[in-house]
C-alpha atoms as a PDB file:
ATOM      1  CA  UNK A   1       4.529 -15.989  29.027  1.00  0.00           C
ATOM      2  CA  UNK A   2       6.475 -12.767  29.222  1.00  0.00           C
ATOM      3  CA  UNK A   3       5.610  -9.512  27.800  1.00  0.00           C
ATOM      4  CA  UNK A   4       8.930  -9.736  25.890  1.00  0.00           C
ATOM      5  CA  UNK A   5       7.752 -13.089  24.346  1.00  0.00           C
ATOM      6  CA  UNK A   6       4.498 -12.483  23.984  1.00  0.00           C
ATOM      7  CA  UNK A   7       5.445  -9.036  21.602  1.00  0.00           C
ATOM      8  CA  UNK A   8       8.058 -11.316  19.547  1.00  0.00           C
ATOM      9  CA  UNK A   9       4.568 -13.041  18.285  1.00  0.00           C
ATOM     10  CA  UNK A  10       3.944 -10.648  16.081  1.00  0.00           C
ATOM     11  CA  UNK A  11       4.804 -10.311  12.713  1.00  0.00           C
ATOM     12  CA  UNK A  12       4.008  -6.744  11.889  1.00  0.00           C
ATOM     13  CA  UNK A  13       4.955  -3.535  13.510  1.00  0.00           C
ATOM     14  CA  UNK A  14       3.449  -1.165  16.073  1.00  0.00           C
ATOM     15  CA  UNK A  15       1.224   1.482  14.501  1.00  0.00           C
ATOM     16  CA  UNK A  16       3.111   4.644  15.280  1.00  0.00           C
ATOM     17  CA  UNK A  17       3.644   8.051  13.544  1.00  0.00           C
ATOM     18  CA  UNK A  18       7.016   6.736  12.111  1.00  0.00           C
ATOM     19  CA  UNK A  19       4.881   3.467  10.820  1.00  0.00           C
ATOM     20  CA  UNK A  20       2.494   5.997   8.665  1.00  0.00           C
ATOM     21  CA  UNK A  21       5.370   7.815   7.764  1.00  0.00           C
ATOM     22  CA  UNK A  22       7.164   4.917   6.209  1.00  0.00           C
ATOM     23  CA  UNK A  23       3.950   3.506   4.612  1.00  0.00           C
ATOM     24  CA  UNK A  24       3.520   6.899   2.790  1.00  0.00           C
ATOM     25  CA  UNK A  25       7.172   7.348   1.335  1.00  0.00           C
ATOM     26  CA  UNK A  26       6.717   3.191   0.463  1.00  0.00           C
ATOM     27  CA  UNK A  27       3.767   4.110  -1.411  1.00  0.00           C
ATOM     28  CA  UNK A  28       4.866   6.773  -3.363  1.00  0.00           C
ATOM     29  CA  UNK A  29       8.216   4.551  -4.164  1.00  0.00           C
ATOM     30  CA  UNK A  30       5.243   2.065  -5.051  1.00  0.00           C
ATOM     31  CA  UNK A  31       3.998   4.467  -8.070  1.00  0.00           C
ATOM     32  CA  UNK A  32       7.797   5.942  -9.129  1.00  0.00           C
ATOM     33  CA  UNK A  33       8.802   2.299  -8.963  1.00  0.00           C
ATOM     34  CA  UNK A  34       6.272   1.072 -10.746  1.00  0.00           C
ATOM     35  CA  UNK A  35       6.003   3.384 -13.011  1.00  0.00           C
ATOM     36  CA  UNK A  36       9.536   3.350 -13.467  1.00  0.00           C
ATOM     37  CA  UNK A  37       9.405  -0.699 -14.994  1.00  0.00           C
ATOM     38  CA  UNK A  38       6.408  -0.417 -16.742  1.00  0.00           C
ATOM     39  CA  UNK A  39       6.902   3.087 -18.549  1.00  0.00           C
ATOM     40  CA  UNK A  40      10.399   3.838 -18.287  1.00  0.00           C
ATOM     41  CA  UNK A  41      11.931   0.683 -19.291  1.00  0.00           C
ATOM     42  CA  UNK A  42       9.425  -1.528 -20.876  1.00  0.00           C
ATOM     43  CA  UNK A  43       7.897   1.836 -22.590  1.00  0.00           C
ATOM     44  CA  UNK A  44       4.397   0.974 -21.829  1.00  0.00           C
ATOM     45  CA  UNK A  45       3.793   4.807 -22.677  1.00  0.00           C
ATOM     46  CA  UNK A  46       5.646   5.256 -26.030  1.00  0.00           C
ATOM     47  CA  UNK A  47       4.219   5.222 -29.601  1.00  0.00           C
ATOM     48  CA  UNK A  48       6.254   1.866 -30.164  1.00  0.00           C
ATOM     49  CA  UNK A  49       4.063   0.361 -27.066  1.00  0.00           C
ATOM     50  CA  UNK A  50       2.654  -3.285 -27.178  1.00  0.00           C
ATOM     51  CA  UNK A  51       5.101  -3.418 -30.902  1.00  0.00           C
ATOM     52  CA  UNK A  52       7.199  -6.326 -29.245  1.00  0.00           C
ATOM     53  CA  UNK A  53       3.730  -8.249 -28.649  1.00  0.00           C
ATOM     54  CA  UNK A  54       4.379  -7.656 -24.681  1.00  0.00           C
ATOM     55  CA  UNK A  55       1.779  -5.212 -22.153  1.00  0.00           C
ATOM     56  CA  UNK A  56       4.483  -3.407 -20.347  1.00  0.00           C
ATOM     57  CA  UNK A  57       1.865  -3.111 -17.188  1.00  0.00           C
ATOM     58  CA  UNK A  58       1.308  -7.067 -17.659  1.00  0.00           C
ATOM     59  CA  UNK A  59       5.145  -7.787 -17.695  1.00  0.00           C
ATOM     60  CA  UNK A  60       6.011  -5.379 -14.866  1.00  0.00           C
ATOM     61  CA  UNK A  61       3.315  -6.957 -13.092  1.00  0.00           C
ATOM     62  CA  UNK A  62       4.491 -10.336 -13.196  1.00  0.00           C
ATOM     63  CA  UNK A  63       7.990  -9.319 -11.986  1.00  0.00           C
ATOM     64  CA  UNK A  64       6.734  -7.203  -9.210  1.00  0.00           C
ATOM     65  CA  UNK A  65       4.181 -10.352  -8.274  1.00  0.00           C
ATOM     66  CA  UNK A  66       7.031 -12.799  -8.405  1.00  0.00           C
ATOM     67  CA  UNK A  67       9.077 -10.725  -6.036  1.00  0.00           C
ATOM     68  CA  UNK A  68       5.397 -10.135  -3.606  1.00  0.00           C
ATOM     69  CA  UNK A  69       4.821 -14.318  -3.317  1.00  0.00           C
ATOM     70  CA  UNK A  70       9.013 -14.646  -2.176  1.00  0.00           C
ATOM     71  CA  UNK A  71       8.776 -12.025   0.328  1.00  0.00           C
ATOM     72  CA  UNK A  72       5.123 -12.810   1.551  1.00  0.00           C
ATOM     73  CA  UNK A  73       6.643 -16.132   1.673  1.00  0.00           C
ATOM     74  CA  UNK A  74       9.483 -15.296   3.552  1.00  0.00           C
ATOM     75  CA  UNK A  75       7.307 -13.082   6.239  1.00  0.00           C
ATOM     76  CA  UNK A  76       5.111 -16.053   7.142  1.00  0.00           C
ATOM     77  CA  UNK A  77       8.067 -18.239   7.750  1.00  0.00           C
ATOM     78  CA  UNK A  78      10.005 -15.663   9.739  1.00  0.00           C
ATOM     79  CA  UNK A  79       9.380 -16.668  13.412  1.00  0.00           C
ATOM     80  CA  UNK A  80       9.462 -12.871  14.239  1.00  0.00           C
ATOM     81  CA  UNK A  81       9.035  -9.243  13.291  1.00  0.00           C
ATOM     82  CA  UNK A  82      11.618  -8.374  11.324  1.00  0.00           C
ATOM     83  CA  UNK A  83      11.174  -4.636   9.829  1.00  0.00           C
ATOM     84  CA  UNK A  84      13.616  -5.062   6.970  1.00  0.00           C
ATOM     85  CA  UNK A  85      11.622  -7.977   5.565  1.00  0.00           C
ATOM     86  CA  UNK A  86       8.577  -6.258   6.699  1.00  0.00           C
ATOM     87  CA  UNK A  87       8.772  -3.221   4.616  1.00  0.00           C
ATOM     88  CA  UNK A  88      10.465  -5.223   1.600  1.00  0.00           C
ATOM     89  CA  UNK A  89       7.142  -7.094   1.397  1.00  0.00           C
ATOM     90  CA  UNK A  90       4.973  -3.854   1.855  1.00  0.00           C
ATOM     91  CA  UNK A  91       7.003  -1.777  -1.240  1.00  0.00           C
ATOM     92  CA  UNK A  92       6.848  -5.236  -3.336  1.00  0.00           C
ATOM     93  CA  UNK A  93       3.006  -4.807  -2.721  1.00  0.00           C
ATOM     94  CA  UNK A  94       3.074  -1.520  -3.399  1.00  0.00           C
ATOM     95  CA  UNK A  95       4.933  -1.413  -6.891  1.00  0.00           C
ATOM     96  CA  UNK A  96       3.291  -4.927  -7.969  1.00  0.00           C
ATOM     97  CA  UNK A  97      -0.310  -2.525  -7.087  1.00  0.00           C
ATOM     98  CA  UNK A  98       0.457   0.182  -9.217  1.00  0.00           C
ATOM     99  CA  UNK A  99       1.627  -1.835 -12.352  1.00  0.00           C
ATOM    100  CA  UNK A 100      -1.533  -3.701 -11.780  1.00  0.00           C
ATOM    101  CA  UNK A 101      -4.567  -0.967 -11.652  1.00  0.00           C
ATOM    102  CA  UNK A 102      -2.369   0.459 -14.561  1.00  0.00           C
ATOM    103  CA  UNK A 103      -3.668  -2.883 -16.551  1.00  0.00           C
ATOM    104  CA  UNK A 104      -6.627  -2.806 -14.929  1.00  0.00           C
ATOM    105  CA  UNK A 105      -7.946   0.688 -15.861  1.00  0.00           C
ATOM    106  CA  UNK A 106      -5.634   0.958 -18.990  1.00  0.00           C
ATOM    107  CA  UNK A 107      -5.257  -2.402 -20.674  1.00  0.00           C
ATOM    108  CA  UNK A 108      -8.230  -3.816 -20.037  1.00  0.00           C
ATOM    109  CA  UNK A 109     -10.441  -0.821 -21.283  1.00  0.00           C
ATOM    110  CA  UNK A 110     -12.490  -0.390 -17.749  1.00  0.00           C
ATOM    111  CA  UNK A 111     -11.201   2.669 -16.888  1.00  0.00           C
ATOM    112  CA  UNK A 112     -10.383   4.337 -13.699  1.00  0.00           C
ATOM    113  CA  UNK A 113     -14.015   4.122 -12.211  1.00  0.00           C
ATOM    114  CA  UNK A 114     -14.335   0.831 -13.156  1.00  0.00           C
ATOM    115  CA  UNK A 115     -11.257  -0.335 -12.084  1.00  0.00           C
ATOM    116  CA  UNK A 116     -11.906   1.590  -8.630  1.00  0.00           C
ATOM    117  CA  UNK A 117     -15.143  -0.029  -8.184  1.00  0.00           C
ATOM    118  CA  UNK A 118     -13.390  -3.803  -8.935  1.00  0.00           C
ATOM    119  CA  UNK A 119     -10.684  -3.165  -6.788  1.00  0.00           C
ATOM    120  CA  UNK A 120     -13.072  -2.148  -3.841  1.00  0.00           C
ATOM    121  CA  UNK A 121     -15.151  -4.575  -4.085  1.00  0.00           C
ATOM    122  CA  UNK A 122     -11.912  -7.429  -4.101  1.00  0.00           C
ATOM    123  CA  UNK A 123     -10.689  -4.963  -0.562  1.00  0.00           C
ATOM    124  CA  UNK A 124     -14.309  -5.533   0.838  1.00  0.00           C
ATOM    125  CA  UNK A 125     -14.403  -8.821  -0.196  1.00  0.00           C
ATOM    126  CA  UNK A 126     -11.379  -9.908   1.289  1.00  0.00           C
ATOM    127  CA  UNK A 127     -11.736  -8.212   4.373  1.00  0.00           C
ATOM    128  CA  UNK A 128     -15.314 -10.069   5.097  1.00  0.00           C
ATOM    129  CA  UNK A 129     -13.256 -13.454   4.259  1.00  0.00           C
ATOM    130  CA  UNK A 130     -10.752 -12.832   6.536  1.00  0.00           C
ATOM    131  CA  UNK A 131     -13.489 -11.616   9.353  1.00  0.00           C
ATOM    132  CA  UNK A 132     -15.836 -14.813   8.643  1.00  0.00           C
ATOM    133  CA  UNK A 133     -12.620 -17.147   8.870  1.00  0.00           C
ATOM    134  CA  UNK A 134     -11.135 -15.729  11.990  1.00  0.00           C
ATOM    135  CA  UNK A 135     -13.297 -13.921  13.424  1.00  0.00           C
ATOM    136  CA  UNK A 136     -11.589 -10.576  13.552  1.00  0.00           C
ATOM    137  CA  UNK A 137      -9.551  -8.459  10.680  1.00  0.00           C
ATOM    138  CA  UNK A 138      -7.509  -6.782  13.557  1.00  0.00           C
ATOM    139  CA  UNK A 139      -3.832  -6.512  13.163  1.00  0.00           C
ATOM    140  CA  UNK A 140      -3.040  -7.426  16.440  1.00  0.00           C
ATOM    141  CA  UNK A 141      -4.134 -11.063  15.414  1.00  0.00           C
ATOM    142  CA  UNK A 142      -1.195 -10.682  12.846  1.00  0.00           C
ATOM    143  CA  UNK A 143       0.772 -13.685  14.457  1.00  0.00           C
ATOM    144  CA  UNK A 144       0.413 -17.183  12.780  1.00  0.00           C
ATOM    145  CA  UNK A 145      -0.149 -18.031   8.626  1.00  0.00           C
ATOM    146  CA  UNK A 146      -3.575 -17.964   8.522  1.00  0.00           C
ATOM    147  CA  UNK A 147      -4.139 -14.493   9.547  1.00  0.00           C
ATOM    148  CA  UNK A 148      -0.897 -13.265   7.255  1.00  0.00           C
ATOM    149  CA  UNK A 149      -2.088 -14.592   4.514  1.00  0.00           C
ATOM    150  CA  UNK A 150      -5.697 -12.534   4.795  1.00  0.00           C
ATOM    151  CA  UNK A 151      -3.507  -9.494   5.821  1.00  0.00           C
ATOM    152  CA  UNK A 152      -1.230  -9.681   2.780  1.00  0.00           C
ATOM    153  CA  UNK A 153      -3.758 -10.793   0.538  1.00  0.00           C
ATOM    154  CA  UNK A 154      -5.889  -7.906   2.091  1.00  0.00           C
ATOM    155  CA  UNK A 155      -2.611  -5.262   1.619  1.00  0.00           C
ATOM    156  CA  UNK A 156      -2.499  -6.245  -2.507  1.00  0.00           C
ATOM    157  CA  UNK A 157      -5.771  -5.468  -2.844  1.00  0.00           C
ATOM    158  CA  UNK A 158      -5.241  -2.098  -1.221  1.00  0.00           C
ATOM    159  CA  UNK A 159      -2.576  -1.233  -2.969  1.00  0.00           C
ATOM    160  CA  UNK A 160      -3.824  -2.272  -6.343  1.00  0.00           C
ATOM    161  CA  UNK A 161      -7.006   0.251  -5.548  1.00  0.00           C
ATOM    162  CA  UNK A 162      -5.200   3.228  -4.191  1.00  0.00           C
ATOM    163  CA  UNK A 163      -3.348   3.550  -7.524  1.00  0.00           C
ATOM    164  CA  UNK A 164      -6.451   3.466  -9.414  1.00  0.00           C
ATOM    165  CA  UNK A 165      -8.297   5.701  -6.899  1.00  0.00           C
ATOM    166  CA  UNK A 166      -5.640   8.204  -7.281  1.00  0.00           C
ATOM    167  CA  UNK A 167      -6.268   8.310 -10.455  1.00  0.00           C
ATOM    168  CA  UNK A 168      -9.667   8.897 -10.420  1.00  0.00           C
ATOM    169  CA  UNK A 169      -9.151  11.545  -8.188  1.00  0.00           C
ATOM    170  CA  UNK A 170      -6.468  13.175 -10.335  1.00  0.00           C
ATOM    171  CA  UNK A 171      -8.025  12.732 -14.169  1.00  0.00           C
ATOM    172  CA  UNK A 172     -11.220  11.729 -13.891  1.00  0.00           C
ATOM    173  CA  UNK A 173     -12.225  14.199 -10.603  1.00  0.00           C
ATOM    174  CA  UNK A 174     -10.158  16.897 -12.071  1.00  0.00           C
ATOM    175  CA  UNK A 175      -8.442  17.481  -9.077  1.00  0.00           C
ATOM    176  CA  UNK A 176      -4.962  17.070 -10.575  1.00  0.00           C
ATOM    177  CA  UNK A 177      -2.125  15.344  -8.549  1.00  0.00           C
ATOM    178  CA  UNK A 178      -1.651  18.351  -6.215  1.00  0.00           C
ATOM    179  CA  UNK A 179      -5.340  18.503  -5.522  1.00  0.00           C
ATOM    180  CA  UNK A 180      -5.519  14.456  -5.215  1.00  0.00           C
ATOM    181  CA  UNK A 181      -3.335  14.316  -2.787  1.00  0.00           C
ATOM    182  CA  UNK A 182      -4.738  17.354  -1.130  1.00  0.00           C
ATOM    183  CA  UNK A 183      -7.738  15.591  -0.774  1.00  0.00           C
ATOM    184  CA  UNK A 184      -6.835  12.440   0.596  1.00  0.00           C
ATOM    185  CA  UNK A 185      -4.184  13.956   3.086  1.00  0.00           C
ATOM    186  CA  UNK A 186      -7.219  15.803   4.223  1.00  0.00           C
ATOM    187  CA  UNK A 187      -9.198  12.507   4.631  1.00  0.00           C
ATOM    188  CA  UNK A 188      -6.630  11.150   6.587  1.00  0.00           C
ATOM    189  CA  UNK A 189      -6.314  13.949   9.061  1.00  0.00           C
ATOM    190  CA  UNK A 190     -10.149  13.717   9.296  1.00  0.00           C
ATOM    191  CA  UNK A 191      -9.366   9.806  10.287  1.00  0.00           C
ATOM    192  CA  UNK A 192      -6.931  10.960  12.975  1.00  0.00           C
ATOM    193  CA  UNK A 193      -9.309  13.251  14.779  1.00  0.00           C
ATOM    194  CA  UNK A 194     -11.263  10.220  15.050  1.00  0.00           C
ATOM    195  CA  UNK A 195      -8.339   8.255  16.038  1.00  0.00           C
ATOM    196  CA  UNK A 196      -7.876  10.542  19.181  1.00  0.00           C
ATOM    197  CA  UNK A 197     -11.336  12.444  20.218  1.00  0.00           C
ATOM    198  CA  UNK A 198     -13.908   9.487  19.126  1.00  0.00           C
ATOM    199  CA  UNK A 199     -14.408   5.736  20.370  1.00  0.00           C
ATOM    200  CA  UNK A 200     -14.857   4.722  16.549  1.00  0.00           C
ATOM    201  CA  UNK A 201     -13.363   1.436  16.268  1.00  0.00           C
ATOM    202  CA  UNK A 202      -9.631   1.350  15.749  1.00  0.00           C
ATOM    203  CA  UNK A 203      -9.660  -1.463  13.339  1.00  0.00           C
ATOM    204  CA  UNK A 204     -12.073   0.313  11.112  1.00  0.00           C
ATOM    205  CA  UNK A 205      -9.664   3.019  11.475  1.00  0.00           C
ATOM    206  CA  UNK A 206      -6.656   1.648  10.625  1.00  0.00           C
ATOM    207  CA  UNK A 207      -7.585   0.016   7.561  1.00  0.00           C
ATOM    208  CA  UNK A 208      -9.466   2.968   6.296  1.00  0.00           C
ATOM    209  CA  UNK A 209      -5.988   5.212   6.864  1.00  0.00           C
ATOM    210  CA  UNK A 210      -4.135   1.897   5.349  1.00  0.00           C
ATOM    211  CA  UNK A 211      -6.434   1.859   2.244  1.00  0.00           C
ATOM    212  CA  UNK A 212      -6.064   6.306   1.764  1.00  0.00           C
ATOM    213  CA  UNK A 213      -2.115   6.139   2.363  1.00  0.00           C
ATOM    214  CA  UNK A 214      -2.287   4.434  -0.955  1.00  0.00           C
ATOM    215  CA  UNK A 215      -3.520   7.341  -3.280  1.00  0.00           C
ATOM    216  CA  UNK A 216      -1.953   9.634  -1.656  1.00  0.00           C
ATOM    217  CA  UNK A 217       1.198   8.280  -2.758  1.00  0.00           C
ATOM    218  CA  UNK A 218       0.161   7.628  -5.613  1.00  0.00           C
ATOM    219  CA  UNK A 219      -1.009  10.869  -6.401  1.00  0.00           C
ATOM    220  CA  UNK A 220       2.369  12.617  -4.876  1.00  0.00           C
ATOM    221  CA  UNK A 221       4.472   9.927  -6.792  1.00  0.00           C
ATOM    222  CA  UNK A 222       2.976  10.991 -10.169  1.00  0.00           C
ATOM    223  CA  UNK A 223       3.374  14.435  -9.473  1.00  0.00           C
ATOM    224  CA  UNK A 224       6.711  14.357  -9.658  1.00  0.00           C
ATOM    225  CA  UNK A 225       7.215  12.021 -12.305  1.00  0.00           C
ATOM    226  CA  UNK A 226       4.609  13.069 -14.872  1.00  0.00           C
ATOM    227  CA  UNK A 227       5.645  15.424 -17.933  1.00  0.00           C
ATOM    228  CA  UNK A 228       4.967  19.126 -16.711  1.00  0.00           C
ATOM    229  CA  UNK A 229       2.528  19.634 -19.730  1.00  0.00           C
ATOM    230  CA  UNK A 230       0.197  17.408 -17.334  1.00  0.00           C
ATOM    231  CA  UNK A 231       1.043  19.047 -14.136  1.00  0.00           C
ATOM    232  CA  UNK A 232       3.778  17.365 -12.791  1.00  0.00           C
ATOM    233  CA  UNK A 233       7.094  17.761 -11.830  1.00  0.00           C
ATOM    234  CA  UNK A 234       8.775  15.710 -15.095  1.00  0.00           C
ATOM    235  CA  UNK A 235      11.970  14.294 -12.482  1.00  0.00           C
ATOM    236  CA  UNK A 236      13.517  10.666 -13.583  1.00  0.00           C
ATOM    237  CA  UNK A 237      11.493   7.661 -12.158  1.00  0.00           C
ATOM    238  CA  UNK A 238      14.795   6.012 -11.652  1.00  0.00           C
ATOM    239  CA  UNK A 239      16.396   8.978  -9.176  1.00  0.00           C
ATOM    240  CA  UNK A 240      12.659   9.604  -7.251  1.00  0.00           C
ATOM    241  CA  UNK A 241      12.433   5.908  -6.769  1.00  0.00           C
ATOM    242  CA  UNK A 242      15.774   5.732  -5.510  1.00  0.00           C
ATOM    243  CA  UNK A 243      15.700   8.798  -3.100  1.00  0.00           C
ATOM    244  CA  UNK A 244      12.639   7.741  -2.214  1.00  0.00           C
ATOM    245  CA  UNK A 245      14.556   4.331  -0.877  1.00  0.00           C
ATOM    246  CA  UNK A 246      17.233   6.055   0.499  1.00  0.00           C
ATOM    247  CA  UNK A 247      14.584   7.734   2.919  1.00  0.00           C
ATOM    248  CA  UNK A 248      13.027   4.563   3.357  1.00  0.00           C
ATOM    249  CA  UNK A 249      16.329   3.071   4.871  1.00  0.00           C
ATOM    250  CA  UNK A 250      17.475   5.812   6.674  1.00  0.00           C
ATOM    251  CA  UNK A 251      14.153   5.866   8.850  1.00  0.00           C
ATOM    252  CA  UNK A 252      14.286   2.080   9.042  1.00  0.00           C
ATOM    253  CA  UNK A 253      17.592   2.103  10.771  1.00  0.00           C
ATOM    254  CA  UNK A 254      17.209   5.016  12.895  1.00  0.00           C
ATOM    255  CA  UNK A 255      13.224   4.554  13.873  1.00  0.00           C
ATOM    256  CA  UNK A 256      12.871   2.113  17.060  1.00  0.00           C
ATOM    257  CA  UNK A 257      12.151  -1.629  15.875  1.00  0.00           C
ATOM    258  CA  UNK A 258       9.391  -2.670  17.661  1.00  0.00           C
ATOM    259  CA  UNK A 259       6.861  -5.381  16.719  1.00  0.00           C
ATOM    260  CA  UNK A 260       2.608  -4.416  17.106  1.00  0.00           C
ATOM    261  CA  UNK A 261       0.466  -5.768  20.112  1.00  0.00           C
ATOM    262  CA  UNK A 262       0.223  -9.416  20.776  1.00  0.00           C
ATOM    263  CA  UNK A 263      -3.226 -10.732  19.446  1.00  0.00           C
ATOM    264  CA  UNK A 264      -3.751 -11.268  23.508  1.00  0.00           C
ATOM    265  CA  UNK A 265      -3.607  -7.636  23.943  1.00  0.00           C
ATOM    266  CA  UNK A 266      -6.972  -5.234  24.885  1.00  0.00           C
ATOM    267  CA  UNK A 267      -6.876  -1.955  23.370  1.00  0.00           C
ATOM    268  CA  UNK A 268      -9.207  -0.562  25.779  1.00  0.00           C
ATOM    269  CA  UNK A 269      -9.973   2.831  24.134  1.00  0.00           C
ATOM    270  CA  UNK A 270     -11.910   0.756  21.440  1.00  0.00           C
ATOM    271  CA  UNK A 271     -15.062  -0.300  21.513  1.00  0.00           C
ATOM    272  CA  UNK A 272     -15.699  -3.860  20.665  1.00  0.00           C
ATOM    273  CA  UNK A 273     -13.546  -4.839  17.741  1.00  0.00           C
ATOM    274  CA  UNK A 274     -14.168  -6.013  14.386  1.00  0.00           C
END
């Protein structure tokens, strides 16, 4: 089998700088977005909340999780890497995450530690699954159902705790949005030291970076929504979200489209994989 055919296997795209790139900008969409449905229009943070009988987090939730399952769907059937679909999926995840930990830490009374501490443990927890089942949580393996559905499964979950993580970090750390995302952009410089001058193991790597991406978006996303009496930046969900997108696009179609390693392929900086 060809190199050629061998890359058009996978199903999810090479880890470059323009993939972290996009995965930040999707994430903070992810919180505008979110917040955007669940606030904005269903007015999940108005006086006259819950007075129709509906949780605006719940609702904007199910829409967001409705749109995940079609496009998760869609990915596993495609019979290649497609980054249009690709990224759909990831800022479905994204937005369905943050309308999520908002019910989790808000609705359901368990607070931003506690829903930090569920959310980590369902990450974990789906991460060992996915390594007892097929032996390996690399991406690489990213090429048949089985492994997508872990990965995707194992994405949600991520999402879902970076929103409430960023939270933590913002309200209940006192670190404020600017200061959140201060903190875990400084994490994830930490992990990229480690990317290029250690042998730690790349898969650890990556998902760590995949899991931090989250809050920081999350974190950047609410500082420029959020009123300015609470230290944001008070600009319209709608028009962030939708710059935001616009960015999203334009780096799509101008970034090269090019699928990640085959699950054949050694990365042989990396000590033995998990």
């Amino acid at each position: 089998m060809d190199t050629q055919t061998r890359h058009a296997l996978a199903k999810v795209p090479a880890v470059t700088l323009g993939f972290w790139i996009i995965k930040v900008l999707a994430t903070t969409l992810g919180e505008t977005g979110g917040d955007s449905v669940s606030m904005s229009w269903l007015g999940e943070t108005t006086p006259q909340a819950g007075a129709g009988g509906l949780n605006g987090y719940l609702v904007g939730t199910a829409i967001f999780g409705v749109l995940l399952l079609g496009l998760v769907w869609a990915q596993i059937r495609a019979r290649r890497y497609n980054p249009w679909l690709y990224w759909a999926t990831i800022i479905a995840s994204t937005t369905a995450g943050t309308t999520l930990a908002d019910f989790a830490t808000r609705s359901l009374g368990i607070g931003y530690t506690g829903g930090t501490a569920l959310l980590l443990a369902l990450v974990l927890g789906s991460l060992i699954w996915w390594k007892a089942a097929l032996g390996t949580v690399s991406v690489n393996t990213v090429a048949a159902p089985p492994a997508e559905r872990f990965y995707w499964l194992t994405i949600t979950f991520s999402q879902t705790l970076g929103t409430a993580l960023g939270d933590w970090a913002a309200d209940t750390g006192g670190l404020g949005y600017l200061g959140g995302a201060a903190l875990f952009g400084g994490l994830l410089a930490v992990l990229a030291a480690c990317y290029f001058w250690t042998r730690i193991s790349r898969v650890l790597l990556f998902w760590a970076a995949f899991i931090l991406t989250r809050p920081l978006g999350a974190t950047v996303g609410d500082f420029l929504d959020k009123p300015l009496a609470k230290g944001g930046l008070a600009l319209s969900r709608p028009v962030a979200t939708a710059v935001l997108a616009a960015a999203i696009v334009l780096l799509i179609a101008l970034l090269p489209a090019r699928a990640g390693s085959h699950p054949g392929a050694v990365d042989t900086r990396a000590p033995e994989p998990i």
